[in-house]
PDB file of N, CA and C in Angstrom:
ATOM      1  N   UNK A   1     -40.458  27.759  -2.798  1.00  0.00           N
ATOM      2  CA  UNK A   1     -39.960  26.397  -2.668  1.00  0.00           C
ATOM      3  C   UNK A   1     -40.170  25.967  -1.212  1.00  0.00           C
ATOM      4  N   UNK A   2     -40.412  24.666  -0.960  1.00  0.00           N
ATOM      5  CA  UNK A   2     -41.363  23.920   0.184  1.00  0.00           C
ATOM      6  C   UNK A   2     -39.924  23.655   1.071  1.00  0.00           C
ATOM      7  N   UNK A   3     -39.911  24.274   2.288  1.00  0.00           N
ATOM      8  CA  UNK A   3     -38.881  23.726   3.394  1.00  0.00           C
ATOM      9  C   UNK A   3     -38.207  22.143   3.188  1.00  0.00           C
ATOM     10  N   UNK A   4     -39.310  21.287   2.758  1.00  0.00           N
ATOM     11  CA  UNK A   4     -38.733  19.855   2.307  1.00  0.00           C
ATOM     12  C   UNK A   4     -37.940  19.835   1.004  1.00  0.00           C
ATOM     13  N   UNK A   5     -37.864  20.555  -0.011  1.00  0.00           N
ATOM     14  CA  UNK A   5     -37.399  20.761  -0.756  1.00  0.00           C
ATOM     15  C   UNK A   5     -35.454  21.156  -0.806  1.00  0.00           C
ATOM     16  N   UNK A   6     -36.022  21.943  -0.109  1.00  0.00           N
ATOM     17  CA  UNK A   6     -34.911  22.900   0.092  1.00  0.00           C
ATOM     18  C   UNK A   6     -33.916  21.825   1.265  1.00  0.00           C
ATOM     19  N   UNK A   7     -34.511  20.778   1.866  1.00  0.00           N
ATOM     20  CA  UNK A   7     -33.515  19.862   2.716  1.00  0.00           C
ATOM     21  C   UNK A   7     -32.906  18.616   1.771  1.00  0.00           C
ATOM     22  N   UNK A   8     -33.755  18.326   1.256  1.00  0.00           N
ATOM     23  CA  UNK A   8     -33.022  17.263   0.074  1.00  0.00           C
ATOM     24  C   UNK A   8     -32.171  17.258  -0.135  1.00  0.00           C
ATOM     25  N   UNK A   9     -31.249  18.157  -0.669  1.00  0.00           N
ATOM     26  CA  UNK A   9     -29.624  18.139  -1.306  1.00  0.00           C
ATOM     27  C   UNK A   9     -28.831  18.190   0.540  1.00  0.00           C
ATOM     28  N   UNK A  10     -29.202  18.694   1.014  1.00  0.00           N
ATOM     29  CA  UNK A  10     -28.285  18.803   2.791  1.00  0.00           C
ATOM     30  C   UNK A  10     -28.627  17.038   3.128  1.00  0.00           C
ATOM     31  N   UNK A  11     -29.657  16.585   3.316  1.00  0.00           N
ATOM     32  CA  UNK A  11     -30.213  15.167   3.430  1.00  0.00           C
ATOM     33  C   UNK A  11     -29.036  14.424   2.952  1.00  0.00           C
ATOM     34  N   UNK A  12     -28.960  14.496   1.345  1.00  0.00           N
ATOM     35  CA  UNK A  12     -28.424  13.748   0.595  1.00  0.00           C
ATOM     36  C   UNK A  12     -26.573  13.778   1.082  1.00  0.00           C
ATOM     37  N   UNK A  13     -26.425  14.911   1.155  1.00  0.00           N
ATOM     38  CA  UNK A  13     -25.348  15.072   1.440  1.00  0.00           C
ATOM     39  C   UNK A  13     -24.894  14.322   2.849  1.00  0.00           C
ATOM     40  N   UNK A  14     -25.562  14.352   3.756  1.00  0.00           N
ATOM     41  CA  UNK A  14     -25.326  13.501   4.991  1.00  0.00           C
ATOM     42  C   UNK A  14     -25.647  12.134   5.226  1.00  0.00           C
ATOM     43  N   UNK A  15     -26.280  11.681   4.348  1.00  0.00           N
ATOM     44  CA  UNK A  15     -26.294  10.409   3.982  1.00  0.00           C
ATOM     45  C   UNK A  15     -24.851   9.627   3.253  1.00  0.00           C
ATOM     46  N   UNK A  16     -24.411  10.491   2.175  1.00  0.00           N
ATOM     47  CA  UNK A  16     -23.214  10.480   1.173  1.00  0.00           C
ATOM     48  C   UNK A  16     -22.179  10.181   2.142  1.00  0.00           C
ATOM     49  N   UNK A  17     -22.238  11.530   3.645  1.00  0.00           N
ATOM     50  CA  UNK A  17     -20.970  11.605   4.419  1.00  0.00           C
ATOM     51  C   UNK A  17     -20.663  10.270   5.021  1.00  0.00           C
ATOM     52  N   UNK A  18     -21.942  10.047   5.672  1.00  0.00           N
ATOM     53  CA  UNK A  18     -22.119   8.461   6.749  1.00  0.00           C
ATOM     54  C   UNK A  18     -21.454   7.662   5.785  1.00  0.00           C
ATOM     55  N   UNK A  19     -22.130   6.946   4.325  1.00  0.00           N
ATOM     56  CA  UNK A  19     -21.666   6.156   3.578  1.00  0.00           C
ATOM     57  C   UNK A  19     -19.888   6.043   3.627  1.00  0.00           C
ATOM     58  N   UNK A  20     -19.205   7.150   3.234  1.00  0.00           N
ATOM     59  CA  UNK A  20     -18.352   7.273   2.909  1.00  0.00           C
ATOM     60  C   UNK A  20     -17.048   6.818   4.360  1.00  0.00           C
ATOM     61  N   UNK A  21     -17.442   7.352   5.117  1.00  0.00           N
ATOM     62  CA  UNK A  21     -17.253   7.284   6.736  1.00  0.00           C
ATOM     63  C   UNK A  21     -17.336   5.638   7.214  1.00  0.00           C
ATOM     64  N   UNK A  22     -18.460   5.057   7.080  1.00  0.00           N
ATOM     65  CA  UNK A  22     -18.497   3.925   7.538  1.00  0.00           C
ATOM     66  C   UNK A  22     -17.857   2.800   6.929  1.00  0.00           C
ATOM     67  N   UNK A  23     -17.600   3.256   5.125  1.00  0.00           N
ATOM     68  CA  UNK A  23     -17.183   2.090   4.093  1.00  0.00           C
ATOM     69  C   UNK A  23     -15.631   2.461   4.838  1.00  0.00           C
ATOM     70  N   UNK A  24     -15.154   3.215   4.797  1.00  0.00           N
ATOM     71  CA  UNK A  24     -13.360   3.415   4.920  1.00  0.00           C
ATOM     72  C   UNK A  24     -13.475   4.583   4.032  1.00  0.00           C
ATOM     73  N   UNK A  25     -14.039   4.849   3.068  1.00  0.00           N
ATOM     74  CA  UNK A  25     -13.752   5.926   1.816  1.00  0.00           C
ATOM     75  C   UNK A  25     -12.631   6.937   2.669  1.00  0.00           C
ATOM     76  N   UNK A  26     -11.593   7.666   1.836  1.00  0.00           N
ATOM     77  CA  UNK A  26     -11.005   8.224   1.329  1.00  0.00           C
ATOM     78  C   UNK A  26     -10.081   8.468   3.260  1.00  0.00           C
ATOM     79  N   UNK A  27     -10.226   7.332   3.742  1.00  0.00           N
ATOM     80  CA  UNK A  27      -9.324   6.776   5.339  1.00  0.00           C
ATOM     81  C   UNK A  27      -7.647   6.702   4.780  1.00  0.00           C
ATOM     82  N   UNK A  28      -6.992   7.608   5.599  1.00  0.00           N
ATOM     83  CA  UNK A  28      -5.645   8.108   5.081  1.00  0.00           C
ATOM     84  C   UNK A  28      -4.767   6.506   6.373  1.00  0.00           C
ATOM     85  N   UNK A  29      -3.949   6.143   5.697  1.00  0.00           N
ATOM     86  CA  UNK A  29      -3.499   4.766   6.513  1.00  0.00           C
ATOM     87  C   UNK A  29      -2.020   5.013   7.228  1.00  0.00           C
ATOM     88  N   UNK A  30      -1.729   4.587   7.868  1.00  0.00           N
ATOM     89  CA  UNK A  30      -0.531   5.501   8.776  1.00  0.00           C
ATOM     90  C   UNK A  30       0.667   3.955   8.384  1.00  0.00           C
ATOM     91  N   UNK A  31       2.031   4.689   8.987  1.00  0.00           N
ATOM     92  CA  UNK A  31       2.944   3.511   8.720  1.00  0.00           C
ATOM     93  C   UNK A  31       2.788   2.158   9.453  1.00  0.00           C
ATOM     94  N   UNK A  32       2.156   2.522  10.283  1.00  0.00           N
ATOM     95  CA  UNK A  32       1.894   1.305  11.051  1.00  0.00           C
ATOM     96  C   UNK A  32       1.028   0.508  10.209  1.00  0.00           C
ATOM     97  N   UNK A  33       0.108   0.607   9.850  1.00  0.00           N
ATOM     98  CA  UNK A  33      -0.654  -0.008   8.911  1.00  0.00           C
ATOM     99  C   UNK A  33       0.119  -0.928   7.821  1.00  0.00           C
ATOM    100  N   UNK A  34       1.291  -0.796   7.337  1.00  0.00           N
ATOM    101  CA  UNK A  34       2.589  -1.129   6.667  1.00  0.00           C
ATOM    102  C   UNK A  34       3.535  -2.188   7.625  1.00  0.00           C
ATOM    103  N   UNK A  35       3.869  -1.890   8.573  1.00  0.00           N
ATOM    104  CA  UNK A  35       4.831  -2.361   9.621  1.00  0.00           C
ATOM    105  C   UNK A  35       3.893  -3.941   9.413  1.00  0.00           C
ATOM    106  N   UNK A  36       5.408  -4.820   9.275  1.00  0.00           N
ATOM    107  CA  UNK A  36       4.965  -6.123   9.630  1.00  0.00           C
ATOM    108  C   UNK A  36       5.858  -6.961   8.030  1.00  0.00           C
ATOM    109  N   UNK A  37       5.666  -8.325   7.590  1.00  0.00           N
ATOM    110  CA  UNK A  37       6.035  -9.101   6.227  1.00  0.00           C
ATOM    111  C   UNK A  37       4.970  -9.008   5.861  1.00  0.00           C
ATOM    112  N   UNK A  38       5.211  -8.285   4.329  1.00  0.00           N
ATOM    113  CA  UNK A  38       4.350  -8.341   3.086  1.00  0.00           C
ATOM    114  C   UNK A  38       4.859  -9.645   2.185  1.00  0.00           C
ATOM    115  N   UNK A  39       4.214 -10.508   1.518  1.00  0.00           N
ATOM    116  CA  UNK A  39       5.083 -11.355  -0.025  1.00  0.00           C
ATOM    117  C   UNK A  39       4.266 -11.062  -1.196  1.00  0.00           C
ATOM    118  N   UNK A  40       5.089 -11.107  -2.157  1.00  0.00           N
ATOM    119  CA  UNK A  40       4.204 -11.237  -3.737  1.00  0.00           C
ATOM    120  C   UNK A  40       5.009 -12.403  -3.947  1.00  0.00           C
ATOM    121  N   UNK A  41       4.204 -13.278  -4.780  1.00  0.00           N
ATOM    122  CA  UNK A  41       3.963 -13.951  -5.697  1.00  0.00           C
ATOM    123  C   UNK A  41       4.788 -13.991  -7.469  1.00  0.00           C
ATOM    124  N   UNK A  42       5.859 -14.452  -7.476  1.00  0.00           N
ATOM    125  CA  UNK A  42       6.545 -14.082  -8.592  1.00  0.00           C
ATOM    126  C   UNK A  42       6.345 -15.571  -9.416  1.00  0.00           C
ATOM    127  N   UNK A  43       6.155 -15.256 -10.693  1.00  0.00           N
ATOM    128  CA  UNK A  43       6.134 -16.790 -11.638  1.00  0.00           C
ATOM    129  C   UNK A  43       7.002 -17.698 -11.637  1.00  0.00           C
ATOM    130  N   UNK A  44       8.502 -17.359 -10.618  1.00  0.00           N
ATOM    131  CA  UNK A  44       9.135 -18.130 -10.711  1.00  0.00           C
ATOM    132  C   UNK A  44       9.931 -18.206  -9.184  1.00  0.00           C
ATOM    133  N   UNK A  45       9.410 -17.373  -7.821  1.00  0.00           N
ATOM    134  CA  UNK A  45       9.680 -16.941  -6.774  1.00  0.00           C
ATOM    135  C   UNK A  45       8.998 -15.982  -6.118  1.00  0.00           C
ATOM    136  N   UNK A  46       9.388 -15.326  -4.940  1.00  0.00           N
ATOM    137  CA  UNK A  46       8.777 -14.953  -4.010  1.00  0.00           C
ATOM    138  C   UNK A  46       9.616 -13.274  -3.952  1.00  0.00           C
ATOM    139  N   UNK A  47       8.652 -12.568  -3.723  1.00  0.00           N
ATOM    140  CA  UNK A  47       9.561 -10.956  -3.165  1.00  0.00           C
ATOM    141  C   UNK A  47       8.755 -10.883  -1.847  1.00  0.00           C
ATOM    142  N   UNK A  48       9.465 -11.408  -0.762  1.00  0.00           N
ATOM    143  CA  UNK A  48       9.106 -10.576   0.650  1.00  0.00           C
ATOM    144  C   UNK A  48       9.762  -9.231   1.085  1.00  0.00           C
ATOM    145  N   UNK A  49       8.647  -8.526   1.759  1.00  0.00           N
ATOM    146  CA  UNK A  49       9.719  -7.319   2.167  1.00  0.00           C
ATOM    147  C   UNK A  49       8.904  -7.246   3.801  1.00  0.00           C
ATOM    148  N   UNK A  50       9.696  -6.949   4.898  1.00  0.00           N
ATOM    149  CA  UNK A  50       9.001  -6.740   6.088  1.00  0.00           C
ATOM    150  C   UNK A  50       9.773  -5.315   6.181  1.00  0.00           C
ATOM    151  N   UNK A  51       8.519  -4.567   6.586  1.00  0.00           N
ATOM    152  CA  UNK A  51       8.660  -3.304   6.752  1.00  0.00           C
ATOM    153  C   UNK A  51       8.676  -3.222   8.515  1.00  0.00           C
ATOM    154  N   UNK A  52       9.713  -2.175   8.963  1.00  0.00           N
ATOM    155  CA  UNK A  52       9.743  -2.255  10.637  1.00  0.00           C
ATOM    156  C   UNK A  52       9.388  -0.510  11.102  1.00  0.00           C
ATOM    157  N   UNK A  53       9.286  -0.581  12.403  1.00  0.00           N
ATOM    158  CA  UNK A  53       8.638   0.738  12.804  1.00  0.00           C
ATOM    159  C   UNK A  53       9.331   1.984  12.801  1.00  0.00           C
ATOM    160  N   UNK A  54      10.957   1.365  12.371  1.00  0.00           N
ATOM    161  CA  UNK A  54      11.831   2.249  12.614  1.00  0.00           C
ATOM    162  C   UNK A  54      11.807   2.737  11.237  1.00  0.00           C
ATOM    163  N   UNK A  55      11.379   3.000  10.080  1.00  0.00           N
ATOM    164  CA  UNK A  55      10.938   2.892   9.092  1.00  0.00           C
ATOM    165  C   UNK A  55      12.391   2.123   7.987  1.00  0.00           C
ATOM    166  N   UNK A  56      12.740   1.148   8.572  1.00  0.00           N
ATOM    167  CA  UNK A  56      13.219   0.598   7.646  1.00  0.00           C
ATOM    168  C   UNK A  56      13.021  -0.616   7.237  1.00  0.00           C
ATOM    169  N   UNK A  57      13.742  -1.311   6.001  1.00  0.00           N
ATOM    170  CA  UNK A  57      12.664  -2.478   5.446  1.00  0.00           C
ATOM    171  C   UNK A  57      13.961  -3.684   5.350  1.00  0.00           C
ATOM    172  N   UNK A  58      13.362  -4.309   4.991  1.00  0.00           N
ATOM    173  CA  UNK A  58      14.549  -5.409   4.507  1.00  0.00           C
ATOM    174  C   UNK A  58      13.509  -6.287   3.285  1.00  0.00           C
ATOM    175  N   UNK A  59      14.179  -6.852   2.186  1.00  0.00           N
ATOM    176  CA  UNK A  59      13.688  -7.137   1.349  1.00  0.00           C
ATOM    177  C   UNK A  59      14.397  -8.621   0.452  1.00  0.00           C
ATOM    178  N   UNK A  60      13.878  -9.401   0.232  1.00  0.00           N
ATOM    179  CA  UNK A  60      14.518 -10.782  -0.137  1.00  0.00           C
ATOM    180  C   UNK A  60      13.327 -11.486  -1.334  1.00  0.00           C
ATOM    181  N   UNK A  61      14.087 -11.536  -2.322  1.00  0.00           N
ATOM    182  CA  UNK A  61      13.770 -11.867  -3.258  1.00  0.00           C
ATOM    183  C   UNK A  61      14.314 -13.426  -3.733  1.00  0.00           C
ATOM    184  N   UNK A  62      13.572 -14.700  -3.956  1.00  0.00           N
ATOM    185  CA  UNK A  62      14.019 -15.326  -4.099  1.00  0.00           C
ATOM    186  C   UNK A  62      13.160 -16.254  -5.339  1.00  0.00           C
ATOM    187  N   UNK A  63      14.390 -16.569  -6.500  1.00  0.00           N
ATOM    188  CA  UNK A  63      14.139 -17.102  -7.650  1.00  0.00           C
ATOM    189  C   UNK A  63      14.109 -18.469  -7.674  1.00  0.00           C
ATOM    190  N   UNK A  64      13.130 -19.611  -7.952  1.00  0.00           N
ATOM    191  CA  UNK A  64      13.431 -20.460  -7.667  1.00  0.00           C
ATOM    192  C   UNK A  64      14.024 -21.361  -9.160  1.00  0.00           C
ATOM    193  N   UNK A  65      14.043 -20.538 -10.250  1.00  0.00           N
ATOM    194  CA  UNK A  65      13.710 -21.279 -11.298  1.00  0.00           C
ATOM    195  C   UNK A  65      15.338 -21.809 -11.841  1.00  0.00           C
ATOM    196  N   UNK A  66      15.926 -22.268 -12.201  1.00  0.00           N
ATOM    197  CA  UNK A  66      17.641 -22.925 -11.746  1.00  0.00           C
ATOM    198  C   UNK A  66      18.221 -21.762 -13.058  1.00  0.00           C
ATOM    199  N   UNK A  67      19.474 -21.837 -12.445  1.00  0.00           N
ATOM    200  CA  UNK A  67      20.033 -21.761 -11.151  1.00  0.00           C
ATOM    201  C   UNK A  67      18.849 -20.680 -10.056  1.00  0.00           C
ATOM    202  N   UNK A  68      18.660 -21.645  -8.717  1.00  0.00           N
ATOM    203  CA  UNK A  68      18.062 -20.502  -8.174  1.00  0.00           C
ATOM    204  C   UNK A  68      18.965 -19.497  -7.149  1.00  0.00           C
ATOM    205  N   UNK A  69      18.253 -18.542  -6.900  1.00  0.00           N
ATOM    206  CA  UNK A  69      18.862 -17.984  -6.754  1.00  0.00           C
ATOM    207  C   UNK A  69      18.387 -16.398  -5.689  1.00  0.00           C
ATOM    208  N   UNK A  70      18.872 -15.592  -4.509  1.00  0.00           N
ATOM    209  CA  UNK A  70      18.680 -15.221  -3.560  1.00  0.00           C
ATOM    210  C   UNK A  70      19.006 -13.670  -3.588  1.00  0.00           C
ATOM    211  N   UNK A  71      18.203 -12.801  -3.587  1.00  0.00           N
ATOM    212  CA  UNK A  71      18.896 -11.725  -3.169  1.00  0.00           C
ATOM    213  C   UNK A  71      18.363 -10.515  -1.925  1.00  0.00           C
ATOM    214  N   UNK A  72      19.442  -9.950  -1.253  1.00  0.00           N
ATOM    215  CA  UNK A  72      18.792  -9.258  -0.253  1.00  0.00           C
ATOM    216  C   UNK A  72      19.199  -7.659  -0.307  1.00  0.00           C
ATOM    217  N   UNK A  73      17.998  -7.199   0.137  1.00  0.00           N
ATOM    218  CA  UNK A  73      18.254  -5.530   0.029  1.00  0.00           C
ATOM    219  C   UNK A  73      17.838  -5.150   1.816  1.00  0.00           C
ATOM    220  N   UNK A  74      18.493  -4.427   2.012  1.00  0.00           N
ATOM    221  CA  UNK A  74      17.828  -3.609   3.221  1.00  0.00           C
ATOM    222  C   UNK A  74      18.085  -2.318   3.183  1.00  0.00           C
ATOM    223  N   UNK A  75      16.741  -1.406   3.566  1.00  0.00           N
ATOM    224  CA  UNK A  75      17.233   0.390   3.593  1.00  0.00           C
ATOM    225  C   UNK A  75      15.971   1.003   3.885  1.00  0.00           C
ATOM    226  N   UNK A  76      15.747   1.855   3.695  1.00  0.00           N
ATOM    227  CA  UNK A  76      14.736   2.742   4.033  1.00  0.00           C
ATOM    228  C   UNK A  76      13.689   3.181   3.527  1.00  0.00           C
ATOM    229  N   UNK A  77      12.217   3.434   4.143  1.00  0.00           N
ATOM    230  CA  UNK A  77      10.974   3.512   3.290  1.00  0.00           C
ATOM    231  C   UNK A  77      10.471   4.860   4.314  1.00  0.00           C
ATOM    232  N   UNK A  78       9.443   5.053   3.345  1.00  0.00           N
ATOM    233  CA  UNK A  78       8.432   6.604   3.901  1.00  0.00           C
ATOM    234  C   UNK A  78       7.282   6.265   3.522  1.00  0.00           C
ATOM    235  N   UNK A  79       6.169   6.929   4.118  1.00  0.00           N
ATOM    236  CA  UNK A  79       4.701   6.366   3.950  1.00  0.00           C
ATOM    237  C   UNK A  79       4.058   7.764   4.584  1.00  0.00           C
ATOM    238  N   UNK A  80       3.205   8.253   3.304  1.00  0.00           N
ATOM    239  CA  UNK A  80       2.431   9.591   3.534  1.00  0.00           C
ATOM    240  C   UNK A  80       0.399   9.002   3.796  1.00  0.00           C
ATOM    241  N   UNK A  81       0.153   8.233   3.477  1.00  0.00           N
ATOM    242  CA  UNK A  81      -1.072   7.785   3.259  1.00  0.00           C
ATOM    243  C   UNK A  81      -1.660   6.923   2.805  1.00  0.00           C
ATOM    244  N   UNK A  82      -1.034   7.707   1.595  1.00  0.00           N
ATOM    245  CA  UNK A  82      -1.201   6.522   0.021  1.00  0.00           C
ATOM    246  C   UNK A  82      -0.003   6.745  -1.065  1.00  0.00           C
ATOM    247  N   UNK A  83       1.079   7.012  -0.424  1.00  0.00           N
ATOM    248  CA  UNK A  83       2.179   7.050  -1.271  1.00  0.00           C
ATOM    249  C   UNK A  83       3.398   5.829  -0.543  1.00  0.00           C
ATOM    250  N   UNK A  84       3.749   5.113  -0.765  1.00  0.00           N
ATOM    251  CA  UNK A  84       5.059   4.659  -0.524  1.00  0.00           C
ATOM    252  C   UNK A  84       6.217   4.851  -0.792  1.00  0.00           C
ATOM    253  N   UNK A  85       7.010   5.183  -0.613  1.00  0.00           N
ATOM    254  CA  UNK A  85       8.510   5.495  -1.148  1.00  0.00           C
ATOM    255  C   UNK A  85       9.798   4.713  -1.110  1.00  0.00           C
ATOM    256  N   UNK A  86      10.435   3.668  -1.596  1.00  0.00           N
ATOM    257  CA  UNK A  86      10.706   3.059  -1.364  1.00  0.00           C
ATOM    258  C   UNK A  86      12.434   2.857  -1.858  1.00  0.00           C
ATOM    259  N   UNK A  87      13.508   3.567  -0.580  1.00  0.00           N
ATOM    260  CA  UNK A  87      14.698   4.281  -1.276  1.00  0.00           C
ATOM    261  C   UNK A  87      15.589   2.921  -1.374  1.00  0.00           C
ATOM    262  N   UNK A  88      16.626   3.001  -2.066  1.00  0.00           N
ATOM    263  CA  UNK A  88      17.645   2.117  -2.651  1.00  0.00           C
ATOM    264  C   UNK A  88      19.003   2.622  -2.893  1.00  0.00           C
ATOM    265  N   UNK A  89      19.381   2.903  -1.525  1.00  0.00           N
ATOM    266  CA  UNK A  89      20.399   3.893  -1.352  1.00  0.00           C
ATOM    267  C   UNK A  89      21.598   3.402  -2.583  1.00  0.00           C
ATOM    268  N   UNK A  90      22.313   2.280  -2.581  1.00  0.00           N
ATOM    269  CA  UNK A  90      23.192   1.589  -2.947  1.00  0.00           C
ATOM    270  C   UNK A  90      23.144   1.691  -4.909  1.00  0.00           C
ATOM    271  N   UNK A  91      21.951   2.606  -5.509  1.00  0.00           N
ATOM    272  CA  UNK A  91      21.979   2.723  -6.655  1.00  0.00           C
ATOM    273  C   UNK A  91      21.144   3.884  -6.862  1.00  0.00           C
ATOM    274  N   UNK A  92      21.272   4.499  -5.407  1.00  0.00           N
ATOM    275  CA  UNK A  92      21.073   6.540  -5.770  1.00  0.00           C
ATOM    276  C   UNK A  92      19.421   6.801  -6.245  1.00  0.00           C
ATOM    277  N   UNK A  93      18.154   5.572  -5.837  1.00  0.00           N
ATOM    278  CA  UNK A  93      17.268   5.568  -6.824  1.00  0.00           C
ATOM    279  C   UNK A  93      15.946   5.799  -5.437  1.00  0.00           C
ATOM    280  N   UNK A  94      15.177   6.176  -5.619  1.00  0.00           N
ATOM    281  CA  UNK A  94      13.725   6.007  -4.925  1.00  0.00           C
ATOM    282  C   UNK A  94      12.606   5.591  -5.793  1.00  0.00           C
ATOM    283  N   UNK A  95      11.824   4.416  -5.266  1.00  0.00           N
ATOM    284  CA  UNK A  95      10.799   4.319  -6.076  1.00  0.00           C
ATOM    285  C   UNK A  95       9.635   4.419  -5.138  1.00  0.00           C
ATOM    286  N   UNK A  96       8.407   5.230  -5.801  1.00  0.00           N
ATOM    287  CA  UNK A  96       7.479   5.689  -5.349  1.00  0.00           C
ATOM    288  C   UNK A  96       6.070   4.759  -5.840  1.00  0.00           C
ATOM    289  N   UNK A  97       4.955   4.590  -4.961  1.00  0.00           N
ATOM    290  CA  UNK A  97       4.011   4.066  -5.351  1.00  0.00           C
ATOM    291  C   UNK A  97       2.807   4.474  -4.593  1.00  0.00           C
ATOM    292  N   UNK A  98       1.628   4.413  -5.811  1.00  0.00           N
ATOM    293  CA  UNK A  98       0.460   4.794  -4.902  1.00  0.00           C
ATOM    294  C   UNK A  98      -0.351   3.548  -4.338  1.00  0.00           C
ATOM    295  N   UNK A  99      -0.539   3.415  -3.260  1.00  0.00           N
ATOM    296  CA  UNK A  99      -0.673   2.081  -1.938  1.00  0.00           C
ATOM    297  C   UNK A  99      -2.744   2.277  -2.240  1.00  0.00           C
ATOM    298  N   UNK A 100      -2.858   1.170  -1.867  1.00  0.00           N
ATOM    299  CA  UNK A 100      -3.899   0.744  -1.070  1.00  0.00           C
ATOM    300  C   UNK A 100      -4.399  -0.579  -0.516  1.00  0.00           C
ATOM    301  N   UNK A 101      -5.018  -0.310   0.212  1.00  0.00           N
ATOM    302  CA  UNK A 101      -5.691  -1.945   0.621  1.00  0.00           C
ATOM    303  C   UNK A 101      -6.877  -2.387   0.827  1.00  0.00           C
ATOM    304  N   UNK A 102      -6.779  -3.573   0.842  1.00  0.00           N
ATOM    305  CA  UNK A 102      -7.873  -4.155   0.667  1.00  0.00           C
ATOM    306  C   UNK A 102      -7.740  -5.587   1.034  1.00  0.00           C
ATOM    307  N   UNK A 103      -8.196  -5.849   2.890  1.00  0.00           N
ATOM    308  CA  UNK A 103      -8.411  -6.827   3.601  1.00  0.00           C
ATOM    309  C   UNK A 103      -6.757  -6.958   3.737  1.00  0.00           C
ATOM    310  N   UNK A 104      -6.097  -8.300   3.558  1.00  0.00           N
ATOM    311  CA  UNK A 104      -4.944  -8.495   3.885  1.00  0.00           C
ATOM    312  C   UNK A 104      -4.047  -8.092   2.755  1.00  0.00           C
ATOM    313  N   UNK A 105      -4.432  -7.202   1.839  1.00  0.00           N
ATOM    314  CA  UNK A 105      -3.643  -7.219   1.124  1.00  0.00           C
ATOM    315  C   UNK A 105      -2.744  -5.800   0.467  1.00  0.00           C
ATOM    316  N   UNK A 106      -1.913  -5.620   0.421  1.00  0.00           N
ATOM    317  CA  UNK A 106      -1.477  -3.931  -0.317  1.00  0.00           C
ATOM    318  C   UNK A 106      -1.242  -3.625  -1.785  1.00  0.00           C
ATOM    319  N   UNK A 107      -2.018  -3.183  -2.386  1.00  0.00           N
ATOM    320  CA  UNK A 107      -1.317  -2.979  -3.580  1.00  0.00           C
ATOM    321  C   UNK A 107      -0.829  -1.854  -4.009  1.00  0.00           C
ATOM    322  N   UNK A 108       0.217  -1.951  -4.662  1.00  0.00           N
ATOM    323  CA  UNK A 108       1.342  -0.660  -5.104  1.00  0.00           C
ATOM    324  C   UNK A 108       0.694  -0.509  -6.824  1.00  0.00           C
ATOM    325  N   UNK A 109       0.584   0.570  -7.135  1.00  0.00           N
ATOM    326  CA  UNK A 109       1.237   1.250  -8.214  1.00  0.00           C
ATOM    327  C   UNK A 109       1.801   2.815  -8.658  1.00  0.00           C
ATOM    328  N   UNK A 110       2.484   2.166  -9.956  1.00  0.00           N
ATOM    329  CA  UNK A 110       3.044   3.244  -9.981  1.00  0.00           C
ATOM    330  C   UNK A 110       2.792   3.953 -11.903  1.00  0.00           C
ATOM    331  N   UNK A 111       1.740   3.318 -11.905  1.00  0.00           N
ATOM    332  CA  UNK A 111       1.335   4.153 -12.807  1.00  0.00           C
ATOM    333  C   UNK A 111       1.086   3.337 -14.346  1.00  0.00           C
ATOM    334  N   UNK A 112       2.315   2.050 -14.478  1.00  0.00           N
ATOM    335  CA  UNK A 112       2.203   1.443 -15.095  1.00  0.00           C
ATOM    336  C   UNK A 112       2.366  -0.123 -14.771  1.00  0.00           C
ATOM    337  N   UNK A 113       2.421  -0.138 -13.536  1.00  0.00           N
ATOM    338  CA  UNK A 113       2.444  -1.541 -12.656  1.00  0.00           C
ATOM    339  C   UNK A 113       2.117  -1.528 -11.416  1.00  0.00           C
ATOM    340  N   UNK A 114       1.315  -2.316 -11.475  1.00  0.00           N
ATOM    341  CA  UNK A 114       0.460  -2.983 -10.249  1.00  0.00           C
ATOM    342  C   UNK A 114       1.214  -4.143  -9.480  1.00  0.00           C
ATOM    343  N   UNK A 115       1.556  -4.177  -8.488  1.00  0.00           N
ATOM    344  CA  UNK A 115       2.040  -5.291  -7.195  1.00  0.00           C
ATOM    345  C   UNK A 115       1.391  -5.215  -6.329  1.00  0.00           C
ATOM    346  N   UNK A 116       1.373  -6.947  -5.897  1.00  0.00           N
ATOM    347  CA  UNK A 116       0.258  -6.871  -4.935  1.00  0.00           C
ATOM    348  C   UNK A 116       0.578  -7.676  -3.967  1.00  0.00           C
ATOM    349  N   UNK A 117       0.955  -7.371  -2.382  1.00  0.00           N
ATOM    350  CA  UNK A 117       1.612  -7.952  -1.891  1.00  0.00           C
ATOM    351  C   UNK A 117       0.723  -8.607  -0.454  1.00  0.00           C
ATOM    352  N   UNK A 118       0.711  -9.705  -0.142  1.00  0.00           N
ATOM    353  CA  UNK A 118      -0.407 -10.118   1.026  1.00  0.00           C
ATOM    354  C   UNK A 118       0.610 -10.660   2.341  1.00  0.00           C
ATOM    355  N   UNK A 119       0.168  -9.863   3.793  1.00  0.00           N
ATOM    356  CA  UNK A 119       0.435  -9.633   4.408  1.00  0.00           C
ATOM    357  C   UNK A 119       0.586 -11.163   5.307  1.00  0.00           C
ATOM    358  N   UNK A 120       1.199 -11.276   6.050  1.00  0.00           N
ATOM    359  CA  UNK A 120       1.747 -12.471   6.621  1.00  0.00           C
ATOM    360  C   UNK A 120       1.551 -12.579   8.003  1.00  0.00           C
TER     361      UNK A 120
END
């Protein structure tokens, strides 16, 4: 087998790496990347949550559809990469989601729901 032969698959492979490298592929995102007001879009209101460096969040949900109507959470979040965690001390619960992004935007799921929240 011809020396050129035998480089092809190493070739290919370093081509694959660059690609992957330059697109963002498989770029692990730190909390900071998070830190700042996220909103979604609700059919009848808004869920903002601003996440802060101290890793805690505050969160306000507001319904506009009558009676409208306001609610606020604040407490604590964790961020591994691509996991979010998102605790709720006041009803003993954590909810977890797998994150990504794309331009200004984050989306959560968790397996059977997608949220998608754009950064402010």
């Amino acid at each position: 087998m011809s020396i050129v032969k035998r480089m092809i698959p190493l070739l290919l492979a370093a081509v694959l790496g660059f690609c992957l490298t330059a697109c963002g592929g498989g770029k692990d995102h730190s909390a900071e990347d998070v830190v700042g007001t996220w909103v979604r879009t609700l059919s009848d209101g808004t869920d903002t949550i601003t996440f802060h460096a101290d890793m805690t969040y505050d969160k306000v949900i507001r319904i506009t559809s009558p009676p409208p109507m306001e609610t606020k959470t604040s407490d604590t979040f964790s961020f591994d990469g691509d996991t979010i965690s998102i605790n709720y001390s006041q009803y003993g619960t954590v909810s977890e989601y797998k994150v990504t992004f794309s331009g200004n935007k984050m989306l959560w799921d968790n397996g059977s729901t997608t949220l998608e929240y754009v950064k402010q």
